[in-house]
PDB file of N, CA and C in Angstrom:
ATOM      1  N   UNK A   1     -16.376  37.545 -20.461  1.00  0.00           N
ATOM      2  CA  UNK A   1     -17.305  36.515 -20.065  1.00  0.00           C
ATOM      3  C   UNK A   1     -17.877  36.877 -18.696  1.00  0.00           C
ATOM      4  N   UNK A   2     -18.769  36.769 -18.648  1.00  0.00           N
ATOM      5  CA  UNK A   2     -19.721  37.060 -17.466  1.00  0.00           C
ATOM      6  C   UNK A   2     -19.623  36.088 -16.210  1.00  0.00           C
ATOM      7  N   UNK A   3     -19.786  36.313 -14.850  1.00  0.00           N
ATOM      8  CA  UNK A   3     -19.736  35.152 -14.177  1.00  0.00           C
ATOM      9  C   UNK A   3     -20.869  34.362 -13.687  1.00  0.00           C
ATOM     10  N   UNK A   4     -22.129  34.816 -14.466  1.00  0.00           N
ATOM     11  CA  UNK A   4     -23.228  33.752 -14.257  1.00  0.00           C
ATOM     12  C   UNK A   4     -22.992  32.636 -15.382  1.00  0.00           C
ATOM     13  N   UNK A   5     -22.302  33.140 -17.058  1.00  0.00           N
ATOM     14  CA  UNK A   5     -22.439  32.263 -18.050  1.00  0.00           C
ATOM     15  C   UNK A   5     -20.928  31.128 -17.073  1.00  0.00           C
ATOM     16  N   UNK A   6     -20.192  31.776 -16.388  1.00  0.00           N
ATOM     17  CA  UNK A   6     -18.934  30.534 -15.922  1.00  0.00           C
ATOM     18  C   UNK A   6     -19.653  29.553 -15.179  1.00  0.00           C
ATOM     19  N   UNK A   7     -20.691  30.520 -14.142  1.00  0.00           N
ATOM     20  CA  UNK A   7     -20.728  29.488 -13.173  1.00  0.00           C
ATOM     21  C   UNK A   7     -21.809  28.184 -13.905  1.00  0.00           C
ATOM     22  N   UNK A   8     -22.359  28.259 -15.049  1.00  0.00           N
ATOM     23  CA  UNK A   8     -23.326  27.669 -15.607  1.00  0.00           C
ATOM     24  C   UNK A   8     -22.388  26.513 -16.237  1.00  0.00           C
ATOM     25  N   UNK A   9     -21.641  26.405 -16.613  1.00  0.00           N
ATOM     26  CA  UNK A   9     -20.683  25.741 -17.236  1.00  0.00           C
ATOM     27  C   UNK A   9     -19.683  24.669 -16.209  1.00  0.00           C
ATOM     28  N   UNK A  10     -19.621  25.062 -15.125  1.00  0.00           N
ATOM     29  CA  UNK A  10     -18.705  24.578 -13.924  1.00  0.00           C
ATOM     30  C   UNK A  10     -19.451  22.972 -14.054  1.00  0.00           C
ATOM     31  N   UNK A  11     -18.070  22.443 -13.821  1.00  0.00           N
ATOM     32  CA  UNK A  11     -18.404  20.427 -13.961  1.00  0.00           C
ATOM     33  C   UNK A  11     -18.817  20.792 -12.007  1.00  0.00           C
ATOM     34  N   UNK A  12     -19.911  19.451 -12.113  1.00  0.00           N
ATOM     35  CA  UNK A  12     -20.169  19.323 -10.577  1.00  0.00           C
ATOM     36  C   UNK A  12     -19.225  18.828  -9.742  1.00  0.00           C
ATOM     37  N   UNK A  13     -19.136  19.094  -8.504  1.00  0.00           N
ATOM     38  CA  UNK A  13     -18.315  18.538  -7.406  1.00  0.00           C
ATOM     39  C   UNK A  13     -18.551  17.262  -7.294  1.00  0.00           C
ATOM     40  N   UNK A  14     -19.910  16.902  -7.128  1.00  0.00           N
ATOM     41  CA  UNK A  14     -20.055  15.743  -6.359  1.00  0.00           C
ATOM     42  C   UNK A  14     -20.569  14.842  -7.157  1.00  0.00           C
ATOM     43  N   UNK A  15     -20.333  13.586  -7.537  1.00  0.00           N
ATOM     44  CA  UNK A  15     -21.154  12.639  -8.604  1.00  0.00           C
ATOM     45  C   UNK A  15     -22.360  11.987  -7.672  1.00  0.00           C
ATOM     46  N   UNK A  16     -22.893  11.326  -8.590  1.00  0.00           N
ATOM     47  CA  UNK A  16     -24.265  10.657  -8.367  1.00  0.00           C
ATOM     48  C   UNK A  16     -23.604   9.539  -7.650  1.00  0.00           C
ATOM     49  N   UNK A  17     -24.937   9.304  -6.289  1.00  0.00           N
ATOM     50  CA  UNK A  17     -24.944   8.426  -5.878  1.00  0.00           C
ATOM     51  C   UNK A  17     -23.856   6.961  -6.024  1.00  0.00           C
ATOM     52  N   UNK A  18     -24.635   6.539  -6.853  1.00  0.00           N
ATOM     53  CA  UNK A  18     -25.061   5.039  -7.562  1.00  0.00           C
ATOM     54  C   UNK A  18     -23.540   5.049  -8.207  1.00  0.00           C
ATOM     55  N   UNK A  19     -22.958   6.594  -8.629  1.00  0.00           N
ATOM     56  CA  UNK A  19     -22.106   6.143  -9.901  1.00  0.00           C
ATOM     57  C   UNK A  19     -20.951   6.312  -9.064  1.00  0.00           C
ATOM     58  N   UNK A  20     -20.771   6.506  -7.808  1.00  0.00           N
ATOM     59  CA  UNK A  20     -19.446   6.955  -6.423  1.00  0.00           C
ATOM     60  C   UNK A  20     -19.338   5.554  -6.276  1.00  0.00           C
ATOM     61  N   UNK A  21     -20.412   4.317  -5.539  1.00  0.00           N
ATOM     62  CA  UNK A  21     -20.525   3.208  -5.003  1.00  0.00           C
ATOM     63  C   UNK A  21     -20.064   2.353  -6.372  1.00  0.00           C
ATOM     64  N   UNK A  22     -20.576   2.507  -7.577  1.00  0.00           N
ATOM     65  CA  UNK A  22     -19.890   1.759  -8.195  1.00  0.00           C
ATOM     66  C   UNK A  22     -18.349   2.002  -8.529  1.00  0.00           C
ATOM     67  N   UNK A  23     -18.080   3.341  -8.715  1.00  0.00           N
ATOM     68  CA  UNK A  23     -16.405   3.368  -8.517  1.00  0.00           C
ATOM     69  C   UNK A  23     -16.154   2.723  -7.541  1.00  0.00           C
ATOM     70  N   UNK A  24     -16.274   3.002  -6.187  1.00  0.00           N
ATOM     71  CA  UNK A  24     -15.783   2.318  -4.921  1.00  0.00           C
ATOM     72  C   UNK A  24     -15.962   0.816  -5.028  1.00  0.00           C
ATOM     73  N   UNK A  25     -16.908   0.351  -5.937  1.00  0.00           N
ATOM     74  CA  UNK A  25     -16.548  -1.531  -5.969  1.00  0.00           C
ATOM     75  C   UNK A  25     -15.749  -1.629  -6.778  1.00  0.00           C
ATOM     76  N   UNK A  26     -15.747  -1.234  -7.947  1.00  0.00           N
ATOM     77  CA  UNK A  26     -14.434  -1.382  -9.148  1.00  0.00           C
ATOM     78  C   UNK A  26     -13.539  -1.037  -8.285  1.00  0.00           C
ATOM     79  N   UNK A  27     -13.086  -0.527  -7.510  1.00  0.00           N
ATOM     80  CA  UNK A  27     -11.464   0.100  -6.621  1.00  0.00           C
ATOM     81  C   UNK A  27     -11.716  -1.299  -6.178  1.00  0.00           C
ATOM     82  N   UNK A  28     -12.424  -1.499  -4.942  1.00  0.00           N
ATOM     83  CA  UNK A  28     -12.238  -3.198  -4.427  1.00  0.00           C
ATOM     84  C   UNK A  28     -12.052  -4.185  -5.182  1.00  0.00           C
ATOM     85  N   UNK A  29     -12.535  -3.973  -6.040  1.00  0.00           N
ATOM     86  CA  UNK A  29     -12.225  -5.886  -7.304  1.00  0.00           C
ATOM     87  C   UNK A  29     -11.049  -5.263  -7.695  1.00  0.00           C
ATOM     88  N   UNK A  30     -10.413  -4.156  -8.090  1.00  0.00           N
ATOM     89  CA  UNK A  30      -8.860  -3.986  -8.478  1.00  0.00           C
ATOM     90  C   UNK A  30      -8.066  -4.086  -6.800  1.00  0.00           C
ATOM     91  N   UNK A  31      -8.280  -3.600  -5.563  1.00  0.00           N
ATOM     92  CA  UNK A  31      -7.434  -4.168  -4.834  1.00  0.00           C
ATOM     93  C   UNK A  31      -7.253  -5.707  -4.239  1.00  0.00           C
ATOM     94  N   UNK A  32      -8.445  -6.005  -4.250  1.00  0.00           N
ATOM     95  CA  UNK A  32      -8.637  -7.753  -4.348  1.00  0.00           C
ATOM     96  C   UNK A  32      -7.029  -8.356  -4.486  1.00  0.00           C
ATOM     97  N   UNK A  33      -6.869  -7.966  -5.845  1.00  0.00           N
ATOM     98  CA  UNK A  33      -5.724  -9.242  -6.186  1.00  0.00           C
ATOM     99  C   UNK A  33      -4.566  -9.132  -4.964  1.00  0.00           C
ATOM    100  N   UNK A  34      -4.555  -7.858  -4.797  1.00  0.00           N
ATOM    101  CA  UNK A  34      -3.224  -7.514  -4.020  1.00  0.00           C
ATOM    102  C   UNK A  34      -3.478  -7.006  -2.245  1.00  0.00           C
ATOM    103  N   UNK A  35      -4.353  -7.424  -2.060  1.00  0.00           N
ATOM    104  CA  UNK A  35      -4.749  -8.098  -0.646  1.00  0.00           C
ATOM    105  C   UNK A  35      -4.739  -9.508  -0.781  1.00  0.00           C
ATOM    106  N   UNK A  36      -4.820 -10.069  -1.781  1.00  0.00           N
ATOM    107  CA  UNK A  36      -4.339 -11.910  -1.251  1.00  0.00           C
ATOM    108  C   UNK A  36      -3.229 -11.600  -1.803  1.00  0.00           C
ATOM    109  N   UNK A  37      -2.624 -11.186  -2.482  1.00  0.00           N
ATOM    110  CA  UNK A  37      -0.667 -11.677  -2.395  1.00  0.00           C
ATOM    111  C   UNK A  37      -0.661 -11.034  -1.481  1.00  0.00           C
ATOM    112  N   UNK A  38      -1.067 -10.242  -0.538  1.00  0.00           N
ATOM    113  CA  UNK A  38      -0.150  -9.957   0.925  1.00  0.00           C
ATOM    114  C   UNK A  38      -0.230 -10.735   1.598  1.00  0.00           C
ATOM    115  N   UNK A  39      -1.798 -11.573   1.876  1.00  0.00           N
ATOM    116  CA  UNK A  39      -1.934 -12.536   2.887  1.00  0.00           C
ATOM    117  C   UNK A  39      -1.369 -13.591   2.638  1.00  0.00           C
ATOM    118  N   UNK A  40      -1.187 -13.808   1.253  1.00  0.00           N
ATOM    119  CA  UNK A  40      -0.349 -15.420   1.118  1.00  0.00           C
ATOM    120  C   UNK A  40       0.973 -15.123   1.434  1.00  0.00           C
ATOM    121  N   UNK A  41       1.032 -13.956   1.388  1.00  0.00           N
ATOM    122  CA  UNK A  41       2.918 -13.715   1.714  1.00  0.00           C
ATOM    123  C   UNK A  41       3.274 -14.101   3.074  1.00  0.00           C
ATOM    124  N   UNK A  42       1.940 -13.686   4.283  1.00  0.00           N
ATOM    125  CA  UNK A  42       2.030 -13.961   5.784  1.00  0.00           C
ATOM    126  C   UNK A  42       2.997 -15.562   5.998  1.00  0.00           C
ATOM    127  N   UNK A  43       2.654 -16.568   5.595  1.00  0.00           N
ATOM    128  CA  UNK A  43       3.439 -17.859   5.660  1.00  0.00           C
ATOM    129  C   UNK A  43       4.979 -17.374   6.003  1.00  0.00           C
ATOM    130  N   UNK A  44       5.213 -16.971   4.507  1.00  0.00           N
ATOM    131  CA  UNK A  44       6.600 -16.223   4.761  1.00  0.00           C
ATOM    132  C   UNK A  44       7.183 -15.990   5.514  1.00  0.00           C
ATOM    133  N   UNK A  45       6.677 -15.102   6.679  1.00  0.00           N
ATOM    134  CA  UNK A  45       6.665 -14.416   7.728  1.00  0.00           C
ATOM    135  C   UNK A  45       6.942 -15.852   8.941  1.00  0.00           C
ATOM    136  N   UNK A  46       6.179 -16.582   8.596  1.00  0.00           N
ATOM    137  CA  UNK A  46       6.250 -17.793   9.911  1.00  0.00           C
ATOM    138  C   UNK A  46       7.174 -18.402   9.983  1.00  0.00           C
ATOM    139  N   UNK A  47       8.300 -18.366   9.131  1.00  0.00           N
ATOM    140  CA  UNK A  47       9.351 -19.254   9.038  1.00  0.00           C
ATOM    141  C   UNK A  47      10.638 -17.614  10.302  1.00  0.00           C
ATOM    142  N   UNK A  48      10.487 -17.184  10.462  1.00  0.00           N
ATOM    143  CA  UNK A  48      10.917 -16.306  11.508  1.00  0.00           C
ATOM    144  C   UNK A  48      11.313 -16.657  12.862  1.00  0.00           C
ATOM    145  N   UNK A  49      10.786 -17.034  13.689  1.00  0.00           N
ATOM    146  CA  UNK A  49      10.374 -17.450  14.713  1.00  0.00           C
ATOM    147  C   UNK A  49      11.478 -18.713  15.288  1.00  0.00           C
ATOM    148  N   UNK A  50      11.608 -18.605  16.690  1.00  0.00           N
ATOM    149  CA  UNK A  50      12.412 -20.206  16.719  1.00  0.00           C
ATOM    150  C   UNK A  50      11.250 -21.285  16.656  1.00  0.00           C
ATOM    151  N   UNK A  51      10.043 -21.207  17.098  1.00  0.00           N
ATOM    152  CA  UNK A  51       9.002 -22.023  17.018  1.00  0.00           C
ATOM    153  C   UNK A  51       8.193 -22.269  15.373  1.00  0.00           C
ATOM    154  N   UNK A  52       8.764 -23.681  14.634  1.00  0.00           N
ATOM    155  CA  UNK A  52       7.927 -23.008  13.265  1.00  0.00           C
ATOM    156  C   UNK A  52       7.092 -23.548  13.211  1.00  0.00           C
ATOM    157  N   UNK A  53       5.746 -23.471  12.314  1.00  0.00           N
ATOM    158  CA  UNK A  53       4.559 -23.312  12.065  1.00  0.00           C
ATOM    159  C   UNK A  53       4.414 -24.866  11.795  1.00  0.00           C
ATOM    160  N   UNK A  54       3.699 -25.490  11.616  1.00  0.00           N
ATOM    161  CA  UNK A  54       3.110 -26.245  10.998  1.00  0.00           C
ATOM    162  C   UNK A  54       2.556 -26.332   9.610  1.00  0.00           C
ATOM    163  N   UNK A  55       2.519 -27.495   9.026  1.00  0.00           N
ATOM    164  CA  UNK A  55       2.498 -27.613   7.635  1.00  0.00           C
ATOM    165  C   UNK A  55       0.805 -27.422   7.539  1.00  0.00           C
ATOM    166  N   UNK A  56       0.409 -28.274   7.872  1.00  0.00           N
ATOM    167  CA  UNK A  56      -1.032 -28.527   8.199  1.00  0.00           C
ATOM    168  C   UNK A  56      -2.160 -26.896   8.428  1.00  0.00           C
ATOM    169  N   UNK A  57      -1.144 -26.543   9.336  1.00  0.00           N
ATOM    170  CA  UNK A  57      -1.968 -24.873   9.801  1.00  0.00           C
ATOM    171  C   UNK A  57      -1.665 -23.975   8.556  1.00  0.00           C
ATOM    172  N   UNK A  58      -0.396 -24.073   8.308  1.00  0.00           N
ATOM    173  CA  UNK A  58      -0.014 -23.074   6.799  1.00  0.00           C
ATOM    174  C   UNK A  58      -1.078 -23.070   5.713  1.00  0.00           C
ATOM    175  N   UNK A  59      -1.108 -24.781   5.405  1.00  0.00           N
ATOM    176  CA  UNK A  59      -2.087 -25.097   4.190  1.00  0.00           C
ATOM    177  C   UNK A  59      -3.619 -24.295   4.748  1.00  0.00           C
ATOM    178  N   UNK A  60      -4.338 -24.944   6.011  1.00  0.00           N
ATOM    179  CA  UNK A  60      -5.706 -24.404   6.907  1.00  0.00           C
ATOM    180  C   UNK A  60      -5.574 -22.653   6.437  1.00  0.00           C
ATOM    181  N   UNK A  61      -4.615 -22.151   6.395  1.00  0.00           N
ATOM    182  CA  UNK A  61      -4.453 -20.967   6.238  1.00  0.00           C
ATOM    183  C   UNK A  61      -4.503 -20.187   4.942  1.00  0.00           C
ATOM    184  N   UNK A  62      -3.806 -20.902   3.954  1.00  0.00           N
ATOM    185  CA  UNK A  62      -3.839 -20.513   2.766  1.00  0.00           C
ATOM    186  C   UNK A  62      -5.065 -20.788   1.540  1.00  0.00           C
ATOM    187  N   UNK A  63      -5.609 -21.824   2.341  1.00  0.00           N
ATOM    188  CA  UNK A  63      -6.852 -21.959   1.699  1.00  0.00           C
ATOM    189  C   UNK A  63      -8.384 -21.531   2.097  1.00  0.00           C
ATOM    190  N   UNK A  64      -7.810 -20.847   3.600  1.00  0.00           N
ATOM    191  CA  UNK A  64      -8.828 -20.329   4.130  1.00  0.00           C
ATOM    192  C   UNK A  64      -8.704 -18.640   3.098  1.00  0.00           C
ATOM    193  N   UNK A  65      -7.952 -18.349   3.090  1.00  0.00           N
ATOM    194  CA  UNK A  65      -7.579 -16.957   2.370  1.00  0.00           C
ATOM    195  C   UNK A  65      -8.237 -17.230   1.059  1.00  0.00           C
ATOM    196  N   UNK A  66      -7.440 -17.982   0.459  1.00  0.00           N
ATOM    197  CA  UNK A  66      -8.251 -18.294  -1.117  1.00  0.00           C
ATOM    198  C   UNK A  66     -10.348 -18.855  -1.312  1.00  0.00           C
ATOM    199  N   UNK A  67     -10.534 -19.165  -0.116  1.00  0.00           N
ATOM    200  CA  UNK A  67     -11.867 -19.118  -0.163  1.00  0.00           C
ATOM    201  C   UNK A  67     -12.638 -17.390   0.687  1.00  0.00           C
ATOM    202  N   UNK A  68     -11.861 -17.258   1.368  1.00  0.00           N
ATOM    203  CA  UNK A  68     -11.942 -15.399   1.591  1.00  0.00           C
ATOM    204  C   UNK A  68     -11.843 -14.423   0.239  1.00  0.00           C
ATOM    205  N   UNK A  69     -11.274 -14.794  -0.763  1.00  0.00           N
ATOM    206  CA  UNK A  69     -10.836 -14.340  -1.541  1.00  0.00           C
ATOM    207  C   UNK A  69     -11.969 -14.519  -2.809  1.00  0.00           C
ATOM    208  N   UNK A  70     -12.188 -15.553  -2.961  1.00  0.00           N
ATOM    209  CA  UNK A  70     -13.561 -16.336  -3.639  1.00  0.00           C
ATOM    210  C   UNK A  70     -14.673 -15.736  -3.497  1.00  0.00           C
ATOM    211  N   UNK A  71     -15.113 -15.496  -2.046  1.00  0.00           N
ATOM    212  CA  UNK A  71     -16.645 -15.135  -1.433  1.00  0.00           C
ATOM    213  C   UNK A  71     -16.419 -13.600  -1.837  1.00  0.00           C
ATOM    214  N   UNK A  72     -14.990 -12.855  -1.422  1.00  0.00           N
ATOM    215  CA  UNK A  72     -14.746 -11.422  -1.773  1.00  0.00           C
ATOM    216  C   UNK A  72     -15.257 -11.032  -2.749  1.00  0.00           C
ATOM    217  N   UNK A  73     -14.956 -12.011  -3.348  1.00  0.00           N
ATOM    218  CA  UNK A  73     -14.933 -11.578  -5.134  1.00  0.00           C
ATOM    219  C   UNK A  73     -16.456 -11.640  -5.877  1.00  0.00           C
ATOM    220  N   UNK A  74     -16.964 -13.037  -5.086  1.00  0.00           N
ATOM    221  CA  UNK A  74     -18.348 -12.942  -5.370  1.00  0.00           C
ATOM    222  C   UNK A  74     -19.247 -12.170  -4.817  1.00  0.00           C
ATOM    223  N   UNK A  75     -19.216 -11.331  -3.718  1.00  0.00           N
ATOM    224  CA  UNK A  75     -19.778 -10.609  -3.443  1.00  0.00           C
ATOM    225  C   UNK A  75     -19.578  -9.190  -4.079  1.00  0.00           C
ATOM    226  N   UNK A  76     -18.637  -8.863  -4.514  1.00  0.00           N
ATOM    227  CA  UNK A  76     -18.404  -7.558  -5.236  1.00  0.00           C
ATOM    228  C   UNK A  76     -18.979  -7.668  -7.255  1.00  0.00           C
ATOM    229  N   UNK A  77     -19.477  -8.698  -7.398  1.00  0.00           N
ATOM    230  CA  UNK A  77     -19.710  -8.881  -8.470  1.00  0.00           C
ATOM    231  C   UNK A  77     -21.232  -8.946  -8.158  1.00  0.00           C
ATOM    232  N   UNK A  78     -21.759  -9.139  -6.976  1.00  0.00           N
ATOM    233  CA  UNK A  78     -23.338  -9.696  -6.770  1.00  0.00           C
ATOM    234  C   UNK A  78     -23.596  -7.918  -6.874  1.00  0.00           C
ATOM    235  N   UNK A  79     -22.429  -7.047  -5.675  1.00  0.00           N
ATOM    236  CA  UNK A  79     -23.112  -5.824  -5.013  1.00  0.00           C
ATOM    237  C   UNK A  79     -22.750  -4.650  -6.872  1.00  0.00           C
ATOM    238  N   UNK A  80     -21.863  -5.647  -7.755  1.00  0.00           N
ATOM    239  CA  UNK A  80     -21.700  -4.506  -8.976  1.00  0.00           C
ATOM    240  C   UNK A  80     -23.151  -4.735  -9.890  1.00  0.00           C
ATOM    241  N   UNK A  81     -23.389  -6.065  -9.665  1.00  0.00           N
ATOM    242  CA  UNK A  81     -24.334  -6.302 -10.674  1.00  0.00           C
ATOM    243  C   UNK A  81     -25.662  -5.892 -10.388  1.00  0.00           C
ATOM    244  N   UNK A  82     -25.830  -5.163  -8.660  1.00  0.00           N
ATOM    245  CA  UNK A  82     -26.977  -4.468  -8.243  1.00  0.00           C
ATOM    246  C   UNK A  82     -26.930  -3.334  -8.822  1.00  0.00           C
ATOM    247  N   UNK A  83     -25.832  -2.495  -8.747  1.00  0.00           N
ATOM    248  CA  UNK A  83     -26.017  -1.008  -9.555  1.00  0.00           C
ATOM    249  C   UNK A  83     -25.963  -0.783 -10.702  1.00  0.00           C
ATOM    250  N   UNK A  84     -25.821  -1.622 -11.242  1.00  0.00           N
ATOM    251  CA  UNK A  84     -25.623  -1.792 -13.069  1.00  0.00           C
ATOM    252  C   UNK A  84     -27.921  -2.302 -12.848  1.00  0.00           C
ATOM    253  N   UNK A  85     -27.986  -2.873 -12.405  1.00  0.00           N
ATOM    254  CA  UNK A  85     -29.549  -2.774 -12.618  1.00  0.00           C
ATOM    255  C   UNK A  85     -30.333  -1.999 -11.815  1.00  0.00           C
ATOM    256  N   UNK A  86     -30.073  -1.077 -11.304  1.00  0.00           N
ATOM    257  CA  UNK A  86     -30.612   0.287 -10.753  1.00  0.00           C
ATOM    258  C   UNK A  86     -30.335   1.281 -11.678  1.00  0.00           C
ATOM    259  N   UNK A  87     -29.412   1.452 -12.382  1.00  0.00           N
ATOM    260  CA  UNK A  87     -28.893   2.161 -13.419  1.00  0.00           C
ATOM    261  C   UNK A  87     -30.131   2.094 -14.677  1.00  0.00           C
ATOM    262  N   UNK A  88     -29.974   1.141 -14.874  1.00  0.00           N
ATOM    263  CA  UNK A  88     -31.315   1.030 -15.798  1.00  0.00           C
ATOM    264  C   UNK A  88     -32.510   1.173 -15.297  1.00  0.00           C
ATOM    265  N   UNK A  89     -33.654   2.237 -16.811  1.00  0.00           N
ATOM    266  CA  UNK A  89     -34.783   2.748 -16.604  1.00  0.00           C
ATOM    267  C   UNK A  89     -35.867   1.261 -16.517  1.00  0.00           C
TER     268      UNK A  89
END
């Protein structure tokens, strides 16, 4: 075999654009879930301390995460559903 017919055949290094950024959002909506079980785990963590937390701030906290978590999510579905219509002719 010749090494112009190999090099003709060689898969590319580098992918397209459009099709890297959409892997890289699919990776974020799969780490999503498991960046909020870490942050909800933080509470956990507050019971440590001789000074403990408040009930009130815990809750302020855990629902601030779950609406972090919400907007996360909707935004990775707004920025997937941009390259899925760039994709198309």
């Amino acid at each position: 075999m010749s090494p112009a017919s190999d090099s003709d055949q060689r898969i590319p290094l580098f992918v397209e654009r459009q099709t890297y950024r959409r892997r890289r959002i699919v990776d974020a909506a799969r780490a999503l879930p498991l960046l909020g079980l870490l942050l909800w785990w933080v509470p956990l963590l507050w019971a440590l301390p001789t000074q403990p937390v408040s009930a009130s701030t815990a809750l302020i906290y855990v629902f601030a995460v779950w609406f972090g978590l919400v907007a996360g999510a909707g935004a990775l579905i707004v920025a997937l559903g941009r390259t899925r219509a760039q994709d198309k002719p």
